[in-house]
N, C-alpha and C. Protein backbone atom coordinates (compact mmCIF):
# COMPACT_ATOMS: atom_id res chain seq x y z
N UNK A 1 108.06 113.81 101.26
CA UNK A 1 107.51 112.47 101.32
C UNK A 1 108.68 111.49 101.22
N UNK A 2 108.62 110.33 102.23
CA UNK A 2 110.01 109.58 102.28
C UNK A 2 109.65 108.41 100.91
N UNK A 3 110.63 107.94 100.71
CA UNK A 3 110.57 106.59 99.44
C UNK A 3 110.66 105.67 100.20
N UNK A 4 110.30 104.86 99.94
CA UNK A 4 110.47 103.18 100.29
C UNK A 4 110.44 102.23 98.87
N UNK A 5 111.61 101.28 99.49
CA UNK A 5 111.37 100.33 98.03
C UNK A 5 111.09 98.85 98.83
N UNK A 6 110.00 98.15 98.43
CA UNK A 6 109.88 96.57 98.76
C UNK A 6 109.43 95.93 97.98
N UNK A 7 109.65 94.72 98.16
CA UNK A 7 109.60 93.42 97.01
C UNK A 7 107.96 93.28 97.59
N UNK A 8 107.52 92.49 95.99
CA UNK A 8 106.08 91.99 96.18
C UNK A 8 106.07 90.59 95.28
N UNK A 9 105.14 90.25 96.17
CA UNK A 9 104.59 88.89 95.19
C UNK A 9 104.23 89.30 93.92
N UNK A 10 104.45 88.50 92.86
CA UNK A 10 103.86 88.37 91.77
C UNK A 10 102.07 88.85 91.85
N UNK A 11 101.50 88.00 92.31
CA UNK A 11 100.30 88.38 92.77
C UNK A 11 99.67 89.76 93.14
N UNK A 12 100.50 90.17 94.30
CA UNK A 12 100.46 91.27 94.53
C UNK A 12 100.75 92.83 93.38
N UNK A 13 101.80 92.53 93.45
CA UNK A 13 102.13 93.01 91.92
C UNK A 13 101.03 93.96 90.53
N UNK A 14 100.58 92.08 90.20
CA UNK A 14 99.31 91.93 89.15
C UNK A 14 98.52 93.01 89.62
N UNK A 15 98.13 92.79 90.65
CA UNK A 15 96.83 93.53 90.99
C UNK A 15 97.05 95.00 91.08
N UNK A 16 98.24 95.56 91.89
CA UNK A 16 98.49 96.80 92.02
C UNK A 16 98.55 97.25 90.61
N UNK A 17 99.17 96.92 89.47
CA UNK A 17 99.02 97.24 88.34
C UNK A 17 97.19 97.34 88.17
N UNK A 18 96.67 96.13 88.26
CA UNK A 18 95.47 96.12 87.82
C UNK A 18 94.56 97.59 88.01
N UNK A 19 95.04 97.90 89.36
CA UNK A 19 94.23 99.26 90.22
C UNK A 19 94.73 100.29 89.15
N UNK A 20 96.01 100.77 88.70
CA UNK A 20 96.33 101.33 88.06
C UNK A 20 95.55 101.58 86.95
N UNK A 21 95.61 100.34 86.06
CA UNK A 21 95.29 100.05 84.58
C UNK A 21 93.76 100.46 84.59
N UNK A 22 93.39 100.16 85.42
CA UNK A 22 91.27 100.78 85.72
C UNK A 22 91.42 102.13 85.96
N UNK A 23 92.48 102.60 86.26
CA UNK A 23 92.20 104.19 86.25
C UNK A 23 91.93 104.71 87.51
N UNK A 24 91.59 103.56 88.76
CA UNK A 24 91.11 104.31 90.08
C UNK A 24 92.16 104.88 90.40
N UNK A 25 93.18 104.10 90.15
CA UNK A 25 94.35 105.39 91.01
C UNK A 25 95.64 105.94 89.90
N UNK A 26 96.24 106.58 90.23
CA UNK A 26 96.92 107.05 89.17
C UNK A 26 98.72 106.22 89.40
N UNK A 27 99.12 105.70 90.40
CA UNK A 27 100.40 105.08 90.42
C UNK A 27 99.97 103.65 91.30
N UNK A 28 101.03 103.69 91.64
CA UNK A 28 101.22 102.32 92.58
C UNK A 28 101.27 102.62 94.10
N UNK A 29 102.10 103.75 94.42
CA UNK A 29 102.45 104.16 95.34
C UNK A 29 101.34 105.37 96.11
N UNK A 30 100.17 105.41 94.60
CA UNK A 30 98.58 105.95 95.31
C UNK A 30 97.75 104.84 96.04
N UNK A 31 97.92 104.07 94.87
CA UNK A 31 97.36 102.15 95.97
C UNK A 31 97.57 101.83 97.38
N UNK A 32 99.43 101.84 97.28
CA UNK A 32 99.51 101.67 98.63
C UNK A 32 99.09 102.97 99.64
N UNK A 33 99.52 104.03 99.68
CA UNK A 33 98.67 104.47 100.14
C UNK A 33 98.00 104.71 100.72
N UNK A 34 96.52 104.27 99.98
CA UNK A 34 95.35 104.42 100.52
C UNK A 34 95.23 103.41 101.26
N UNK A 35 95.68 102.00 100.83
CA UNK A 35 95.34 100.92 101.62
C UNK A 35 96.15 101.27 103.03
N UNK A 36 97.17 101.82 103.36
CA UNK A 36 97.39 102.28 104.59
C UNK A 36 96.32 102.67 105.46
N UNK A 37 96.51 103.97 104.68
CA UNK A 37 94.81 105.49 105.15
C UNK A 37 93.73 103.99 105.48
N UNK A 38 93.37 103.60 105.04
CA UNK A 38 92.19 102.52 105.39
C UNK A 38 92.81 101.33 106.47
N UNK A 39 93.94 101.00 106.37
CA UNK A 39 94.34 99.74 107.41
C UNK A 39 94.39 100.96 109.21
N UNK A 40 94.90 102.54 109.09
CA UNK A 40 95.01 102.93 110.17
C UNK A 40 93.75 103.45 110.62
N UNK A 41 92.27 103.36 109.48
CA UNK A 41 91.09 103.58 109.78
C UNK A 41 90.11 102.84 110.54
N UNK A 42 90.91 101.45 110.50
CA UNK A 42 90.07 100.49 110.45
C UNK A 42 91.27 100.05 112.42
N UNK A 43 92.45 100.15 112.61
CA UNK A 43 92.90 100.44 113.75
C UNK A 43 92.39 101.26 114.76
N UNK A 44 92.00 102.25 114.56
CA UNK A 44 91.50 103.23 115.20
C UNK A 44 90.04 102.96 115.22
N UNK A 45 89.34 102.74 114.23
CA UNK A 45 88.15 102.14 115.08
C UNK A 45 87.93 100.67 115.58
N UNK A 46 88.94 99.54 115.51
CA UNK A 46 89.14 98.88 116.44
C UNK A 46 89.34 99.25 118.24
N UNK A 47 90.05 99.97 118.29
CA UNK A 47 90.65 100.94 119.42
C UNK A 47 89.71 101.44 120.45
N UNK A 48 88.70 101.91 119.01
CA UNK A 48 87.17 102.58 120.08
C UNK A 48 86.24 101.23 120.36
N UNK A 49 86.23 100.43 119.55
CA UNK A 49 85.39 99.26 119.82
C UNK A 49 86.35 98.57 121.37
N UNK A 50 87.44 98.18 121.25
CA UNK A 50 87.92 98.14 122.62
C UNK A 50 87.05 98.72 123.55
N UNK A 51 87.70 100.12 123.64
CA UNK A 51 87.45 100.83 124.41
C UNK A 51 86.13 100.63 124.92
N UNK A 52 84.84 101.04 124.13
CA UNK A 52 83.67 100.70 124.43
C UNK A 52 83.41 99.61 125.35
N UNK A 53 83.72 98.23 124.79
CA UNK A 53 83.35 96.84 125.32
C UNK A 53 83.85 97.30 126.85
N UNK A 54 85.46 97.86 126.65
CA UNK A 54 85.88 97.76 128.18
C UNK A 54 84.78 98.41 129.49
N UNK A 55 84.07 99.48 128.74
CA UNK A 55 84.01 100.51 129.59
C UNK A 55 82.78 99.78 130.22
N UNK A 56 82.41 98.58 129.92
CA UNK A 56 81.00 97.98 130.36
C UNK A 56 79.55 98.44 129.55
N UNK A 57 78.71 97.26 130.41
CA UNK A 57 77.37 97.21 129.63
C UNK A 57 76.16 98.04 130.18
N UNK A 58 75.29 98.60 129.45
CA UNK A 58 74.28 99.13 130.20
C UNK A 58 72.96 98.53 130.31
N UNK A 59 72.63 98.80 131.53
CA UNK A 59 71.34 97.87 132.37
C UNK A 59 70.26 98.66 131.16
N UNK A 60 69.92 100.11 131.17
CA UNK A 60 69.06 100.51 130.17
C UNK A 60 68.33 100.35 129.09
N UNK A 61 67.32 100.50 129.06
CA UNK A 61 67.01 100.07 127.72
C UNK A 61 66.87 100.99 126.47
N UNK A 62 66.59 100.28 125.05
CA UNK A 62 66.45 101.49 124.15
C UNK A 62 66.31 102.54 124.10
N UNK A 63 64.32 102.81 124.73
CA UNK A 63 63.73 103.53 124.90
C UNK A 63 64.27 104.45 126.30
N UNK A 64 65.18 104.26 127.21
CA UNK A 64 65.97 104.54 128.21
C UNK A 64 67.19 105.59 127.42
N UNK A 65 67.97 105.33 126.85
CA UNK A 65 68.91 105.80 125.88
C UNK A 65 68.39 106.92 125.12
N UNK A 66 67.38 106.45 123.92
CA UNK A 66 66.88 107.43 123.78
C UNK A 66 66.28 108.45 124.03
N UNK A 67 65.54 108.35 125.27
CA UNK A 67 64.95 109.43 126.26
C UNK A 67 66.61 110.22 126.39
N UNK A 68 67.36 109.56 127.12
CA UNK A 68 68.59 110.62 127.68
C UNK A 68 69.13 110.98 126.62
N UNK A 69 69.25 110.66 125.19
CA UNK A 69 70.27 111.47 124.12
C UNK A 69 69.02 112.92 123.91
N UNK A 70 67.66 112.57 124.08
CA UNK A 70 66.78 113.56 123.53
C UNK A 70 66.80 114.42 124.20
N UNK A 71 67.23 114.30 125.88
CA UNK A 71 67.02 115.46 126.86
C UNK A 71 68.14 116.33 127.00
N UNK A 72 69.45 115.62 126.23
CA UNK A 72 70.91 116.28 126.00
C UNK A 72 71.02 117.03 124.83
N UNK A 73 70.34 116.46 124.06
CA UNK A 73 70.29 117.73 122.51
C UNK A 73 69.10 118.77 123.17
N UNK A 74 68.23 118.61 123.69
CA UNK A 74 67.24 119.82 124.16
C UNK A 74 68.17 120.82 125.33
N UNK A 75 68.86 120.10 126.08
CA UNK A 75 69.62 121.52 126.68
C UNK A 75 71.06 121.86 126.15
N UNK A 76 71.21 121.12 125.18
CA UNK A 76 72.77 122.09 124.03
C UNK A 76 71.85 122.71 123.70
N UNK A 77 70.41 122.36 122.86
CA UNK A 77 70.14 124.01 122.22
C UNK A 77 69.36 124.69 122.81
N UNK A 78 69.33 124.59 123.90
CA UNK A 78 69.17 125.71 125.15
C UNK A 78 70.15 127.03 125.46
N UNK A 79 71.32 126.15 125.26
CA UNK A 79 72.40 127.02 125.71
C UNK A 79 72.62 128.04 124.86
């Protein structure tokens, strides 16, 4: 695991202690972290929301959709 050292606000700081001092996480460097794991969670499903919008809209309706997801799970468990 590589080290990194960076300066923080005061603010920032406070709080990372704070996470500590409650016990949710056990260091500082568990804080950051996770808030990574969650900032590249939250990228990646940006990414698919892109993606989606790009791929266009469908004329179909609900009850349209749902008919075709119901007739696709009936022939996977066909197979």
């Amino acid at each position: 695991m590589s080290r990194q050292s960076i300066s923080l606000t005061r603010p920032n700081d406070e709080w990372l202690k704070a996470q500590v001092e409650s016990e949710e996480y056990s260091s500082k460097s568990e804080v950051i972290n996770d808030l990574i794991r969650k900032a590249r969670e939250m990228q990646e499903i940006r990414k698919k929301l892109i993606a989606a919008e790009a791929s266009g809209f469908s004329n179909r309706t609900p009850e349209q959709i749902r008919a075709d997801a119901r007739a696709k799970l009936r022939n996977a468990a066909d197979l």
